[in-house]
N, C-alpha and C. Protein backbone atom coordinates (compact mmCIF):
# COMPACT_ATOMS: atom_id res chain seq x y z
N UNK A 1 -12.74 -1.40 31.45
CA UNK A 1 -12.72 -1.84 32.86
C UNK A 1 -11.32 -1.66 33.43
N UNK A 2 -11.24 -0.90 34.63
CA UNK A 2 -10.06 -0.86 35.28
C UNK A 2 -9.72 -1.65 36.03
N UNK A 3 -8.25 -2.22 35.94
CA UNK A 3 -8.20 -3.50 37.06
C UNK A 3 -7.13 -2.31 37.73
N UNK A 4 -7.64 -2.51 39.48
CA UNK A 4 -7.52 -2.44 39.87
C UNK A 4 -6.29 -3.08 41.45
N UNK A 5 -5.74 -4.31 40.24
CA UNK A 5 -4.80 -5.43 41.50
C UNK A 5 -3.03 -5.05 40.99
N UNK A 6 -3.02 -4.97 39.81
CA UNK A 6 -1.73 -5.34 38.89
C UNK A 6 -1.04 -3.99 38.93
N UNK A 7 -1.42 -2.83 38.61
CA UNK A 7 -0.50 -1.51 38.46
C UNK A 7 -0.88 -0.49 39.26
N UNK A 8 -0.48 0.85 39.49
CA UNK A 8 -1.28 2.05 40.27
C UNK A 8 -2.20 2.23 39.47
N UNK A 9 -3.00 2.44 39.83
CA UNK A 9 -4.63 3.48 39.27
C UNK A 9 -4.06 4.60 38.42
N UNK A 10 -2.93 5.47 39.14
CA UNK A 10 -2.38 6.45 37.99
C UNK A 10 -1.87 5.88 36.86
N UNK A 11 -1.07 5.02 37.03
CA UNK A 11 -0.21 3.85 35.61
C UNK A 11 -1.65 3.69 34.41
N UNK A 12 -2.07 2.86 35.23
CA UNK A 12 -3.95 2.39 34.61
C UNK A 12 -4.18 3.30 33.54
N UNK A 13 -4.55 4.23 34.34
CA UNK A 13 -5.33 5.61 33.36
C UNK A 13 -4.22 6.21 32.26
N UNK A 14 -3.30 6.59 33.23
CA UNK A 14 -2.26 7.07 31.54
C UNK A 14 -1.87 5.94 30.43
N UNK A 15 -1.85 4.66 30.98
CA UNK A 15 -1.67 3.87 29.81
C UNK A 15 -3.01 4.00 29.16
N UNK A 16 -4.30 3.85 29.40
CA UNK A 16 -5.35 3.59 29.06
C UNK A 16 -5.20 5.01 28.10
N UNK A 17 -5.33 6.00 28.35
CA UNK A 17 -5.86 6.76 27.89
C UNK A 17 -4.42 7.46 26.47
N UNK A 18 -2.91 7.30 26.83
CA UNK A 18 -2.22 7.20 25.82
C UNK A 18 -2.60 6.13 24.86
N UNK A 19 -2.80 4.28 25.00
CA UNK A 19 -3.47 3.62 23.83
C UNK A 19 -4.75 4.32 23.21
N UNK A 20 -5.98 5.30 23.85
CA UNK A 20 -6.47 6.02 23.33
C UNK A 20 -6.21 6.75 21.96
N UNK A 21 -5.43 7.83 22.74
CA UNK A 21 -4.57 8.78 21.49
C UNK A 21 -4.00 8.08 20.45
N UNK A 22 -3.37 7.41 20.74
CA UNK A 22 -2.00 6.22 20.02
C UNK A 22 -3.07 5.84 18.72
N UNK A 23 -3.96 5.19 19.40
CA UNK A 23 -4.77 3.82 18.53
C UNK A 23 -5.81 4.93 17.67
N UNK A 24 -6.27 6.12 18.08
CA UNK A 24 -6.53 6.90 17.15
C UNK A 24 -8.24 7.30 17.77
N UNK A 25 -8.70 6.97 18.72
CA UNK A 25 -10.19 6.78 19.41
C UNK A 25 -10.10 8.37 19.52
N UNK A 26 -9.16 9.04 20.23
CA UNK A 26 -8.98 10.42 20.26
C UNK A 26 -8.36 10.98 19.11
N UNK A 27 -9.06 12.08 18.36
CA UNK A 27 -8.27 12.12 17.10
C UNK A 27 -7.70 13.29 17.17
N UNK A 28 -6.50 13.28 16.53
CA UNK A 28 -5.73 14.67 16.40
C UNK A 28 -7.10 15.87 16.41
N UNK A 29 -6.21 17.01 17.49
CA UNK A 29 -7.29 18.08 17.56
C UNK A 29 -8.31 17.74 18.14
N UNK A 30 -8.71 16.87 18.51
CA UNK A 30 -9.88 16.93 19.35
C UNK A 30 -9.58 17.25 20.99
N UNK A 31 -10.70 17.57 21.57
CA UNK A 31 -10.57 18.38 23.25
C UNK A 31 -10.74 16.85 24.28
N UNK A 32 -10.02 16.76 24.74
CA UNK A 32 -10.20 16.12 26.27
C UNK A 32 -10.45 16.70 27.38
N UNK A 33 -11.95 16.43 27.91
CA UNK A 33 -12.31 16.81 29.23
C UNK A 33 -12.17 16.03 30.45
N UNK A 34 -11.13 16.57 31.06
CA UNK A 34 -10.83 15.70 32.51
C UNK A 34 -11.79 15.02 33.07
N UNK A 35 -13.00 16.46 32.76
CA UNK A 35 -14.74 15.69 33.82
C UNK A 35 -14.90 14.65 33.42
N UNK A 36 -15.27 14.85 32.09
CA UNK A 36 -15.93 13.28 31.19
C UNK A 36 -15.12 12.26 31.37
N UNK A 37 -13.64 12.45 30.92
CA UNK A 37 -12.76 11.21 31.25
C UNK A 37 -12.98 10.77 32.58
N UNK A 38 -12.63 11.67 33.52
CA UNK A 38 -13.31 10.89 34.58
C UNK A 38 -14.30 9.85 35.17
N UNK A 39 -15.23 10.78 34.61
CA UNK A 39 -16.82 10.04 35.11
C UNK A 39 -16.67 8.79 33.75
N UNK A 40 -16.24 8.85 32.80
CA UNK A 40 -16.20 7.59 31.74
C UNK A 40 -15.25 6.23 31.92
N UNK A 41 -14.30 6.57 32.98
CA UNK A 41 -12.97 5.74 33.33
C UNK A 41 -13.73 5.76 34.85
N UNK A 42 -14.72 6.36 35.48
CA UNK A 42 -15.40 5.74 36.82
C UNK A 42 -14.20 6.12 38.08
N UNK A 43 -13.64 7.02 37.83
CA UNK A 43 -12.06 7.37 38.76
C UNK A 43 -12.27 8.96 39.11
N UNK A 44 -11.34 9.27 40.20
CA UNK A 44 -11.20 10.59 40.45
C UNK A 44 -10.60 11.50 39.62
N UNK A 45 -11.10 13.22 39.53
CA UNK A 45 -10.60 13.84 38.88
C UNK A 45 -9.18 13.62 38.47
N UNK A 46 -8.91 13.84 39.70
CA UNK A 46 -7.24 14.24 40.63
C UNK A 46 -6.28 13.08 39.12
N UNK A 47 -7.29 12.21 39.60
CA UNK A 47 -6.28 10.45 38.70
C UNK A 47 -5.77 10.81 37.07
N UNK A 48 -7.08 11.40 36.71
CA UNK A 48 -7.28 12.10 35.19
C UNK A 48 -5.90 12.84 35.26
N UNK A 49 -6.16 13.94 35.70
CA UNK A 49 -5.55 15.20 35.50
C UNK A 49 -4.06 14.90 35.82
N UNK A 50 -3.86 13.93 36.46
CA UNK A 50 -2.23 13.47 36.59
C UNK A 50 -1.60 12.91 35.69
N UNK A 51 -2.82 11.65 35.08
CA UNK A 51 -2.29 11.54 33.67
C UNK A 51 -2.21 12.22 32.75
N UNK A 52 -2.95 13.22 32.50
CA UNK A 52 -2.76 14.44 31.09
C UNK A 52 -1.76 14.83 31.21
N UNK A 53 -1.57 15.30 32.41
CA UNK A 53 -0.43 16.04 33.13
C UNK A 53 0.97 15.44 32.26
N UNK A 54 0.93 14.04 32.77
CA UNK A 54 2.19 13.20 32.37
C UNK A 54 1.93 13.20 30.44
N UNK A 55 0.96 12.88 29.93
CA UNK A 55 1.11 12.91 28.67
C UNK A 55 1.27 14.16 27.68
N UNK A 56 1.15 15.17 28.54
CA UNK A 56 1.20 16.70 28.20
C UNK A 56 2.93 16.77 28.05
N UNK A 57 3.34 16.28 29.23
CA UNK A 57 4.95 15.83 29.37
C UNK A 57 5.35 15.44 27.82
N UNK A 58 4.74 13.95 27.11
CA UNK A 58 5.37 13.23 26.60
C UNK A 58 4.92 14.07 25.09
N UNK A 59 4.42 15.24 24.86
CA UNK A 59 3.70 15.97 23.97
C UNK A 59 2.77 14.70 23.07
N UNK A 60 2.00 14.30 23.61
CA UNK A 60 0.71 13.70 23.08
C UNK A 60 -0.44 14.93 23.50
N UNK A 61 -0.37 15.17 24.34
CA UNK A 61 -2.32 16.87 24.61
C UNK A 61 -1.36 17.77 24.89
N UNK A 62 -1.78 18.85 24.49
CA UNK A 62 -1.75 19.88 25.10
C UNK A 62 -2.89 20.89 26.06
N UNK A 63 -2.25 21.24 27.23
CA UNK A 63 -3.33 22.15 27.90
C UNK A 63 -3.59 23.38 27.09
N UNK A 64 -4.88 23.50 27.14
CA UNK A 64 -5.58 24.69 26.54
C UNK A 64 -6.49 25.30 27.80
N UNK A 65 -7.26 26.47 27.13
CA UNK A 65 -8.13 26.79 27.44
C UNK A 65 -9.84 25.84 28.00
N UNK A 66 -9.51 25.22 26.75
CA UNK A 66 -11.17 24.33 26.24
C UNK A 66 -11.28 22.94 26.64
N UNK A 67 -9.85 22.76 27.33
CA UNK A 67 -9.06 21.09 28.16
C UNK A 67 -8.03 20.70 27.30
N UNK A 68 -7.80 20.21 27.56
CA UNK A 68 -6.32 19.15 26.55
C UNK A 68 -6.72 18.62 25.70
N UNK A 69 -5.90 19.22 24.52
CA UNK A 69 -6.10 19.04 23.32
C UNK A 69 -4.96 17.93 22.77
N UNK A 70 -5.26 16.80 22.07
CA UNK A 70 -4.66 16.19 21.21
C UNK A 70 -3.70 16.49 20.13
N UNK A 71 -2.81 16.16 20.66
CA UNK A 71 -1.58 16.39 19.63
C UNK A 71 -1.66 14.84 18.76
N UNK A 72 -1.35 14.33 19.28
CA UNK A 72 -0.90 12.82 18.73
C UNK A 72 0.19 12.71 17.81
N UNK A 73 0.59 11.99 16.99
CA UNK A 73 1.62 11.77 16.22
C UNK A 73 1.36 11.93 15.03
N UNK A 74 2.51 12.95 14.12
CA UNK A 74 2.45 13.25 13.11
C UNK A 74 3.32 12.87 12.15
N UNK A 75 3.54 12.99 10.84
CA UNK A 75 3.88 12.29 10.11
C UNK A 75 5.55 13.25 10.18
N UNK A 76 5.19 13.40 10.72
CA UNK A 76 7.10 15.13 10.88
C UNK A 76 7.46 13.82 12.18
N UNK A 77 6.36 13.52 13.03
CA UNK A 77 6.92 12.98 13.85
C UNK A 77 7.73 11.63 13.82
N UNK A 78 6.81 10.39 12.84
CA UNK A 78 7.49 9.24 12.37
C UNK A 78 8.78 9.43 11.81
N UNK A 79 8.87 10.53 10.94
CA UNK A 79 10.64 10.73 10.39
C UNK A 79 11.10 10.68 11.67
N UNK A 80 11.23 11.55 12.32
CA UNK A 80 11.84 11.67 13.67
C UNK A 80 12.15 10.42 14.21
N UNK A 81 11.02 9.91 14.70
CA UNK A 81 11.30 9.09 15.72
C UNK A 81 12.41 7.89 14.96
N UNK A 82 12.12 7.76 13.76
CA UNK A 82 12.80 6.23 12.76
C UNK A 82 14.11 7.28 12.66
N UNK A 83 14.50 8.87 12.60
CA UNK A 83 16.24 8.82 12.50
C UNK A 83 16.32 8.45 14.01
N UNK A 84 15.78 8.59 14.96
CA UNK A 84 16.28 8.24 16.08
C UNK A 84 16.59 6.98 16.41
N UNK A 85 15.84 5.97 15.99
CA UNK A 85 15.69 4.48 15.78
C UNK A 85 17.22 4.23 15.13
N UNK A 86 17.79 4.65 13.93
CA UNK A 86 18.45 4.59 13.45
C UNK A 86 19.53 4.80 13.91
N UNK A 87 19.78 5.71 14.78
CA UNK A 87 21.00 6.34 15.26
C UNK A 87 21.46 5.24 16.51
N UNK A 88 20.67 4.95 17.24
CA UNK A 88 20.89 4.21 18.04
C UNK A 88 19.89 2.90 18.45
N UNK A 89 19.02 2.71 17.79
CA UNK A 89 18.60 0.89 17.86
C UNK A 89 19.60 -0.03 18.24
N UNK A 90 20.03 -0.25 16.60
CA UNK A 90 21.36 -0.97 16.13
C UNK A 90 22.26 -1.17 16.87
N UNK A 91 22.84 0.07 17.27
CA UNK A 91 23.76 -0.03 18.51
C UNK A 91 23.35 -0.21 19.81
N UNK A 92 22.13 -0.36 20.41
CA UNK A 92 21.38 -0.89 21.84
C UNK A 92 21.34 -2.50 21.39
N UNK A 93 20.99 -3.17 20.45
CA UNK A 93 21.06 -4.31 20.21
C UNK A 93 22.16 -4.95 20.19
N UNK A 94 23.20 -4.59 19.34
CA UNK A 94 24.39 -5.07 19.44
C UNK A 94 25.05 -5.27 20.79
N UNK A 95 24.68 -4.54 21.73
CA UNK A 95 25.11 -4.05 23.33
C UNK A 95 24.52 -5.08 24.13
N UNK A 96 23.07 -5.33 23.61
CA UNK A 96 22.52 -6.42 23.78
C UNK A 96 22.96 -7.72 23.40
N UNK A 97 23.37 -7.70 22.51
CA UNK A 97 24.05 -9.45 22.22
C UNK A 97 24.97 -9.52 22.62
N UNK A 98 25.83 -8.55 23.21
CA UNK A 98 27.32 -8.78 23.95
C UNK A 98 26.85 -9.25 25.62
N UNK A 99 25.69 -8.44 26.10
CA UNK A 99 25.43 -8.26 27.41
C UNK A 99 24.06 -8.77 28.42
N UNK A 100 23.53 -9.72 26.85
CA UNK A 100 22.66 -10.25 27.53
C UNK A 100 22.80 -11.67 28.49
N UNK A 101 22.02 -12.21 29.47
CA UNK A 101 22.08 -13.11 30.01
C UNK A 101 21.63 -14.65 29.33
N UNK A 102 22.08 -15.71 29.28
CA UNK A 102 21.49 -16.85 28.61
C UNK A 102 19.78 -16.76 28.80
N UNK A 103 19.73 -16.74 30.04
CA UNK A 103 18.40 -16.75 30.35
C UNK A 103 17.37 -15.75 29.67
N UNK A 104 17.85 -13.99 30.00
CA UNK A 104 17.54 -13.11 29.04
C UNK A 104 17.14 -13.76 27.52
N UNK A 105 18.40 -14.35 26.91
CA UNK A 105 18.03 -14.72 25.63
C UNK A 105 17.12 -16.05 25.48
N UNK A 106 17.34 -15.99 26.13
CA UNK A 106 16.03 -17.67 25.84
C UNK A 106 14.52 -17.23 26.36
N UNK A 107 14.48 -15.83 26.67
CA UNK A 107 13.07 -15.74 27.04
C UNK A 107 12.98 -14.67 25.95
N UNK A 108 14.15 -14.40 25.32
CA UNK A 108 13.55 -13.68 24.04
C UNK A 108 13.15 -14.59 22.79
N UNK A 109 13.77 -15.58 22.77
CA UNK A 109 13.50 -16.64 21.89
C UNK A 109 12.06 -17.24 22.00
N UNK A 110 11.73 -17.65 23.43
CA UNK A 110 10.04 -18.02 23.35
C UNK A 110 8.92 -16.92 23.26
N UNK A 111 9.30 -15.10 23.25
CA UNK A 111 8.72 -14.69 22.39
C UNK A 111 8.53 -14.46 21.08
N UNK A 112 9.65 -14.85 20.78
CA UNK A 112 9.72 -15.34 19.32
C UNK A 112 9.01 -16.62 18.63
N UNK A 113 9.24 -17.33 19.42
CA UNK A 113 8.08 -18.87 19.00
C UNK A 113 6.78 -18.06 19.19
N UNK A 114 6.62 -17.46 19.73
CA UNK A 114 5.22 -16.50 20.03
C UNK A 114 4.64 -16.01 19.21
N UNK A 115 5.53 -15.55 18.88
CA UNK A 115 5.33 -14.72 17.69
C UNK A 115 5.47 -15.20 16.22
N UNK A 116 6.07 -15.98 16.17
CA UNK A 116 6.10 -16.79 14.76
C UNK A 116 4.65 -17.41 14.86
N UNK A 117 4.10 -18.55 15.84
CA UNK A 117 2.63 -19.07 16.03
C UNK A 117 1.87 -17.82 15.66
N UNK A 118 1.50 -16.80 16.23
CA UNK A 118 0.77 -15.40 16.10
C UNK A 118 0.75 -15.31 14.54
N UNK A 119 1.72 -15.37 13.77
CA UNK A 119 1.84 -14.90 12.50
C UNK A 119 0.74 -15.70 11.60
N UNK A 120 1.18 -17.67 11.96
CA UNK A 120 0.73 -18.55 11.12
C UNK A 120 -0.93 -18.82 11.26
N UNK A 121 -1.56 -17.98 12.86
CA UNK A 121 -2.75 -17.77 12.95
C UNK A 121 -3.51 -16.06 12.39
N UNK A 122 -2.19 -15.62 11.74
CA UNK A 122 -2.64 -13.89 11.24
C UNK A 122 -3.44 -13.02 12.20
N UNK A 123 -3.01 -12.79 13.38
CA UNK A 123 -3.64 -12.38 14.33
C UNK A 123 -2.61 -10.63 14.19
N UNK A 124 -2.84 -9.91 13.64
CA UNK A 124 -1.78 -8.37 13.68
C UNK A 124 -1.45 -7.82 14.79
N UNK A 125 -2.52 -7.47 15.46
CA UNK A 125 -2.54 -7.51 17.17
C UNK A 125 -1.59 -8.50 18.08
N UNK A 126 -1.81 -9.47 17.78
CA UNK A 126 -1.04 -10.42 18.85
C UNK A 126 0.22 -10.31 18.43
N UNK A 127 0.93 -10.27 16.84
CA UNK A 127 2.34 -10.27 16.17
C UNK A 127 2.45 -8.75 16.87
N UNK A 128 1.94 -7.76 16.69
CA UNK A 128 2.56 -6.13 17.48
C UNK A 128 2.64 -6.35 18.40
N UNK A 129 1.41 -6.89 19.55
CA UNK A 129 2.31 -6.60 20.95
C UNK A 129 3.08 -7.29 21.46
N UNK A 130 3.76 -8.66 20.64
CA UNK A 130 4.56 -9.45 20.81
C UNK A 130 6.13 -9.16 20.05
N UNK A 131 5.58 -7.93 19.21
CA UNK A 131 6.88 -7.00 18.58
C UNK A 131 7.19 -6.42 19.72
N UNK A 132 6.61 -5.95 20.23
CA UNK A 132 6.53 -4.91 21.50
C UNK A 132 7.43 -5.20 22.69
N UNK A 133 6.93 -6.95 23.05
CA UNK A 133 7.90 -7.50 23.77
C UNK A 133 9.54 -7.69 23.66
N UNK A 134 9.63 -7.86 22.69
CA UNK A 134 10.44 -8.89 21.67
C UNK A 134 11.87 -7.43 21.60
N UNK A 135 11.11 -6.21 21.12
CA UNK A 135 11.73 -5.11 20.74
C UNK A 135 12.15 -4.56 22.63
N UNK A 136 11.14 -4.29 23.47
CA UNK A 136 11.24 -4.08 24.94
C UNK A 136 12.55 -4.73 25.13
N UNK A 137 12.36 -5.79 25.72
CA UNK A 137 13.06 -7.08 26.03
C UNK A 137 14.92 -6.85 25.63
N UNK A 138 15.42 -6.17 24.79
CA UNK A 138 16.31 -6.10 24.01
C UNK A 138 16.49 -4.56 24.32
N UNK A 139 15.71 -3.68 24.36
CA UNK A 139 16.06 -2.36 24.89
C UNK A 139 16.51 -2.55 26.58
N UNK A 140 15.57 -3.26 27.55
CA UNK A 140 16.40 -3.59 28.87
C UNK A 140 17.45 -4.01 29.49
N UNK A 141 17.89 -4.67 27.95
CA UNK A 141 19.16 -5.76 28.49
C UNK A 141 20.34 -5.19 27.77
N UNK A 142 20.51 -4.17 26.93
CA UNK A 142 20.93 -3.51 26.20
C UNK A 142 22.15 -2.89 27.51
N UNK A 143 22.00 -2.58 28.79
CA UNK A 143 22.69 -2.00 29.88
C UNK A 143 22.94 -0.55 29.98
N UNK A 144 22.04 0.67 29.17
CA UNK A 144 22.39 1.84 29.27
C UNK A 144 20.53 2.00 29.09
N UNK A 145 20.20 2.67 30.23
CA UNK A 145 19.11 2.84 30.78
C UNK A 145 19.23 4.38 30.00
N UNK A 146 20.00 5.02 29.63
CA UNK A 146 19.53 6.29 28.77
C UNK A 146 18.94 5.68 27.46
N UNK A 147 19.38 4.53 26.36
CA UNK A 147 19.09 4.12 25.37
C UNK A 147 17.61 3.52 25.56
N UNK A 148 17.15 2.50 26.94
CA UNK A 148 16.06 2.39 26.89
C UNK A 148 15.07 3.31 27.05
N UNK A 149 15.61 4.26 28.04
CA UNK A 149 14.21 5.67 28.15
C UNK A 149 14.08 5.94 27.02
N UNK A 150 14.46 5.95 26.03
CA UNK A 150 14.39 6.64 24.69
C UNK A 150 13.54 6.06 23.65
N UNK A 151 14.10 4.99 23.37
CA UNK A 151 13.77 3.79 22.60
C UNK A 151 12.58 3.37 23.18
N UNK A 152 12.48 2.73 24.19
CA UNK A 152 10.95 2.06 24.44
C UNK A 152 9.70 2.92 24.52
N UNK A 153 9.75 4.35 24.72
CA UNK A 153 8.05 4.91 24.69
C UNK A 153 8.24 5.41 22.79
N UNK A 154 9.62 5.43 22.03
CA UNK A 154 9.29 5.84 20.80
C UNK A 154 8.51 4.72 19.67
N UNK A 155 8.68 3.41 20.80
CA UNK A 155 8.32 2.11 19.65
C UNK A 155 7.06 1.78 20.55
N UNK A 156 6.52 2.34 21.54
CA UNK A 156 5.02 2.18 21.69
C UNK A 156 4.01 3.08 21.20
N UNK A 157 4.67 4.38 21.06
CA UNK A 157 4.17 5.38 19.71
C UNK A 157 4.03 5.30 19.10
N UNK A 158 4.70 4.12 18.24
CA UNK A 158 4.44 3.66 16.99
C UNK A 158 3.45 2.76 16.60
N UNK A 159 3.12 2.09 17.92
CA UNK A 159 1.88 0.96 18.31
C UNK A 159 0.89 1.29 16.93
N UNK A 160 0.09 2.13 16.74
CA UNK A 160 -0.83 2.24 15.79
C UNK A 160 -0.41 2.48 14.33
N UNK A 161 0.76 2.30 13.90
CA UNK A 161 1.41 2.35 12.66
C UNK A 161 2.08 1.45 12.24
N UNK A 162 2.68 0.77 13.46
CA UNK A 162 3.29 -0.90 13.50
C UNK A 162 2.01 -2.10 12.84
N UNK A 163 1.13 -1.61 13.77
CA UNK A 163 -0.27 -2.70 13.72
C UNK A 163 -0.36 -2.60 12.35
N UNK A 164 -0.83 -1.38 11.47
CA UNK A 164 -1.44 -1.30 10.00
C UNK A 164 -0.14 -1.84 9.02
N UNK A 165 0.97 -1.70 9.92
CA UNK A 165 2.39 -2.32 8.78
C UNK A 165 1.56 -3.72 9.02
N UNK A 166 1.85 -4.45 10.02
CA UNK A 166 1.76 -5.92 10.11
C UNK A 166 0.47 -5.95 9.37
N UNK A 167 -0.63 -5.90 9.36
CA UNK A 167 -1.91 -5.80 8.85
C UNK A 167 -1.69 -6.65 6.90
N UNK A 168 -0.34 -6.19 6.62
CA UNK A 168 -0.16 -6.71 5.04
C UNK A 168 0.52 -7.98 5.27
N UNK A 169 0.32 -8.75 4.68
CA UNK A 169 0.62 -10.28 4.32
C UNK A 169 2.39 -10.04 4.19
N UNK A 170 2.93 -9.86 2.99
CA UNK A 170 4.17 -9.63 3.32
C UNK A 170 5.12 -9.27 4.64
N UNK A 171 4.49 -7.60 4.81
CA UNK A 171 5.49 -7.39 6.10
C UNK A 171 5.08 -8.49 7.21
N UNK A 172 3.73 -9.18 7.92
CA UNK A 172 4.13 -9.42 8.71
C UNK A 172 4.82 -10.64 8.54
N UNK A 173 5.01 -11.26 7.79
CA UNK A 173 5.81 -12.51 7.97
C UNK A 173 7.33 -12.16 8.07
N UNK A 174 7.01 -11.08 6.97
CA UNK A 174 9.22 -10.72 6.49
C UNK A 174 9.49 -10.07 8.07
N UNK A 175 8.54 -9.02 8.52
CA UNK A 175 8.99 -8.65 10.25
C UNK A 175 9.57 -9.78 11.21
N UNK A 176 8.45 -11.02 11.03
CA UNK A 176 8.88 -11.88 12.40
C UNK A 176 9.92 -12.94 11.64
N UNK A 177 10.35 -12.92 10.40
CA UNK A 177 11.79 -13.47 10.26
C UNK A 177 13.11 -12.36 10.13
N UNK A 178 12.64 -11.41 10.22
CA UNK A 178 13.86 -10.50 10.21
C UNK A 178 13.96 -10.70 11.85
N UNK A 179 13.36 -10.94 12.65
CA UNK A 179 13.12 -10.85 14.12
C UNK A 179 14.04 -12.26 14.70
N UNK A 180 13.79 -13.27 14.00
CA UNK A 180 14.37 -14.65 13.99
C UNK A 180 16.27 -14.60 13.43
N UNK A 181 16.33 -13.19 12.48
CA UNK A 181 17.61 -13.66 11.94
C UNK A 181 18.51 -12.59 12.70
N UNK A 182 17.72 -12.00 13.77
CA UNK A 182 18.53 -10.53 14.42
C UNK A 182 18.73 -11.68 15.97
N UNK A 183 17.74 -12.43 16.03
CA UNK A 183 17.81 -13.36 17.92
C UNK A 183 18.98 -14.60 17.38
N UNK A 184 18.64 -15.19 16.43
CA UNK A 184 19.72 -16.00 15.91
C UNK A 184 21.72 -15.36 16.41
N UNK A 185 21.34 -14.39 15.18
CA UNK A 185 22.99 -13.43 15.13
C UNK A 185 23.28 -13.10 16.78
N UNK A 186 22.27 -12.82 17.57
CA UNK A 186 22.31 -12.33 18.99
C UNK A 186 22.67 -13.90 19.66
N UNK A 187 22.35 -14.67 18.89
CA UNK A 187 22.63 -16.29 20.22
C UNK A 187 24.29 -16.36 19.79
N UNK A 188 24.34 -15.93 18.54
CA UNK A 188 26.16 -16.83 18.12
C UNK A 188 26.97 -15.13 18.56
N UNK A 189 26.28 -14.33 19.22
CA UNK A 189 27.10 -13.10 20.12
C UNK A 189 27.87 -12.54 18.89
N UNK A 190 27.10 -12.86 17.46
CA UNK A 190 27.95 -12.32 16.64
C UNK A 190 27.39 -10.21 16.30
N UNK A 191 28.15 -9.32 16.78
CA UNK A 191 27.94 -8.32 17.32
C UNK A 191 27.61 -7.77 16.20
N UNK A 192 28.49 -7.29 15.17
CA UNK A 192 28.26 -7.08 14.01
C UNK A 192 27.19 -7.25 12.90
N UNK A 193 27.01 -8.30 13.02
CA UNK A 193 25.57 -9.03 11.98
C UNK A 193 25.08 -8.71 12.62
N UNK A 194 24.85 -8.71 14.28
CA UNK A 194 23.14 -8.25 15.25
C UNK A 194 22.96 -6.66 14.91
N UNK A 195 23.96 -5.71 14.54
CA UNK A 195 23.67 -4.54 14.25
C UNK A 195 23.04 -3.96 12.65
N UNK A 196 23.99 -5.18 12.13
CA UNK A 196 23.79 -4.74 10.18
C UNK A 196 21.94 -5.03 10.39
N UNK A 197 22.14 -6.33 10.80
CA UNK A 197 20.55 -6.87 10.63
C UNK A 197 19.41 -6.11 11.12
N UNK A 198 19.54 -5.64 12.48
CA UNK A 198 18.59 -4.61 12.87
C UNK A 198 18.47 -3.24 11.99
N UNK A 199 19.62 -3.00 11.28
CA UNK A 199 19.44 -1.89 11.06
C UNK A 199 18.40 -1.91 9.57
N UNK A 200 18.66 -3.05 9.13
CA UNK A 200 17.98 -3.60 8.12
C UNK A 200 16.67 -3.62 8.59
N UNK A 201 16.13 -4.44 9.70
CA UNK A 201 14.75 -4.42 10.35
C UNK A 201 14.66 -2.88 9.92
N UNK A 202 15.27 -2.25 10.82
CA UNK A 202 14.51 -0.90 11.40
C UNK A 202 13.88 0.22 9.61
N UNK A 203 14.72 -0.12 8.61
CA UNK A 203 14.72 0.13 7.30
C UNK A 203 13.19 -0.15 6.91
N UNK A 204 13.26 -1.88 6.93
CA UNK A 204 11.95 -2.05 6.23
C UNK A 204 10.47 -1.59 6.76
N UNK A 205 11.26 -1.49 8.05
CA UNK A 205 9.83 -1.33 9.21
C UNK A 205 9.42 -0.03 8.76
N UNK A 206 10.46 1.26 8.51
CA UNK A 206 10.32 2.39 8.03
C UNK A 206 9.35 2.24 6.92
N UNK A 207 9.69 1.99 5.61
CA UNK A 207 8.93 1.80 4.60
C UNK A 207 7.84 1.14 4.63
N UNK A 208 7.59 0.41 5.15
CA UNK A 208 5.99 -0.30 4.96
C UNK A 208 5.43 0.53 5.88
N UNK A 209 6.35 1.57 6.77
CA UNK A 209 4.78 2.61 7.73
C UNK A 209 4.52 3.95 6.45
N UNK A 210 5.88 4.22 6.50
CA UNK A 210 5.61 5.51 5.33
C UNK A 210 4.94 5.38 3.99
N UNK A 211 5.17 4.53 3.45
CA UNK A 211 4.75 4.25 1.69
C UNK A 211 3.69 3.23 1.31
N UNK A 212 3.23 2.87 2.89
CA UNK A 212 1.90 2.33 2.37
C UNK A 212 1.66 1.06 2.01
């Protein structure tokens, strides 16, 4: 169902239809037909084809002959995206604990109570998209709008690989206290520990997507 009050109709559909790809409903290699998407999302061609358009951009489809074809994310791609994570997370966070606002940080903290509750009810879903926040939230306040363009669509890409990490008993608990000891180091503005520690996050997060 499309709501129709909260975002553009174009926003709508490309988010809708990237969680598609992402979450795996569209599977690598398979064809997307603008028509069908259309008439299945109840919207105009025009709406479709703007979003492919844009996700063709972000190399999730490619235009073909036969319609847009699914690229989705590959395992060449997760290396990628985690040295990128690596190179500069750490250092957007740290930037962040120097430059965030009290307020900023205290609304990262009650997604964190959020997210700790989420955990003790094992909900995987609710702990990811509250990673989502939690990780967002810290890319905005970070103050170099090149680090967030970067960073925030590479850790919603990850949306369907994050979820199956949290999915194990271990990671998700060790995630939302590594999450607690990176907002902590970020309240005492201690710059250093907010970087070692993330970089530590960003480590384990690596391994429990790659190795299973």
């Amino acid at each position: 169902m499309i709501d129709y009050k909260k975002v553009s109709l174009s926003n709508q559909i490309f988010e809708k239809i990237e969680e598609e790809i992402l979450h795996g409903q569209y599977q690598q290699g398979s064809i997307i037909s603008p028509e069908k998407a259309a008439s299945d999302l109840r919207v105009g061609l025009g709406t479709v084809k703007e979003a492919l358009i844009r996700l063709e951009a972000e190399r999730l489809v490619e235009d073909t002959a036969d319609g847009f074809k699914v690229l989705g994310i590959t395992t060449g791609d997760i290396d990628d995206m985690f040295d990128v994570k690596r190179k500069i997370e750490a250092k957007a966070t740290a930037l962040a604990a120097e430059k965030m606002s009290d307020e900023a940080l205290s609304e990262l903290g009650e997604v964190l109570k959020r997210q700790e509750k989420a955990v003790e009810a094992g909900g995987a879903e609710a702990v990811k998209n509250l990673d989502t926040k939690f990780h967002d939230l810290i890319y905005a306040c970070c103050g170099s709008t090149t680090y967030e363009i970067i960073l925030s669509p590479i850790h919603h890409k990850l949306s369907k690989y994050r979820k199956a990490s949290l999915e194990k008993s271990d990671r998700i608990m060790n995630s939302v206290k590594e999450h607690r000891q990176v907002y902590e180091a970020m309240a005492r503005r201690d710059i250093e520990e907010v970087e070692r520690l993330m970089m530590i996050h960003i480590e384990h997060a690596y391994a429990s997507i790659t190795k299973g």
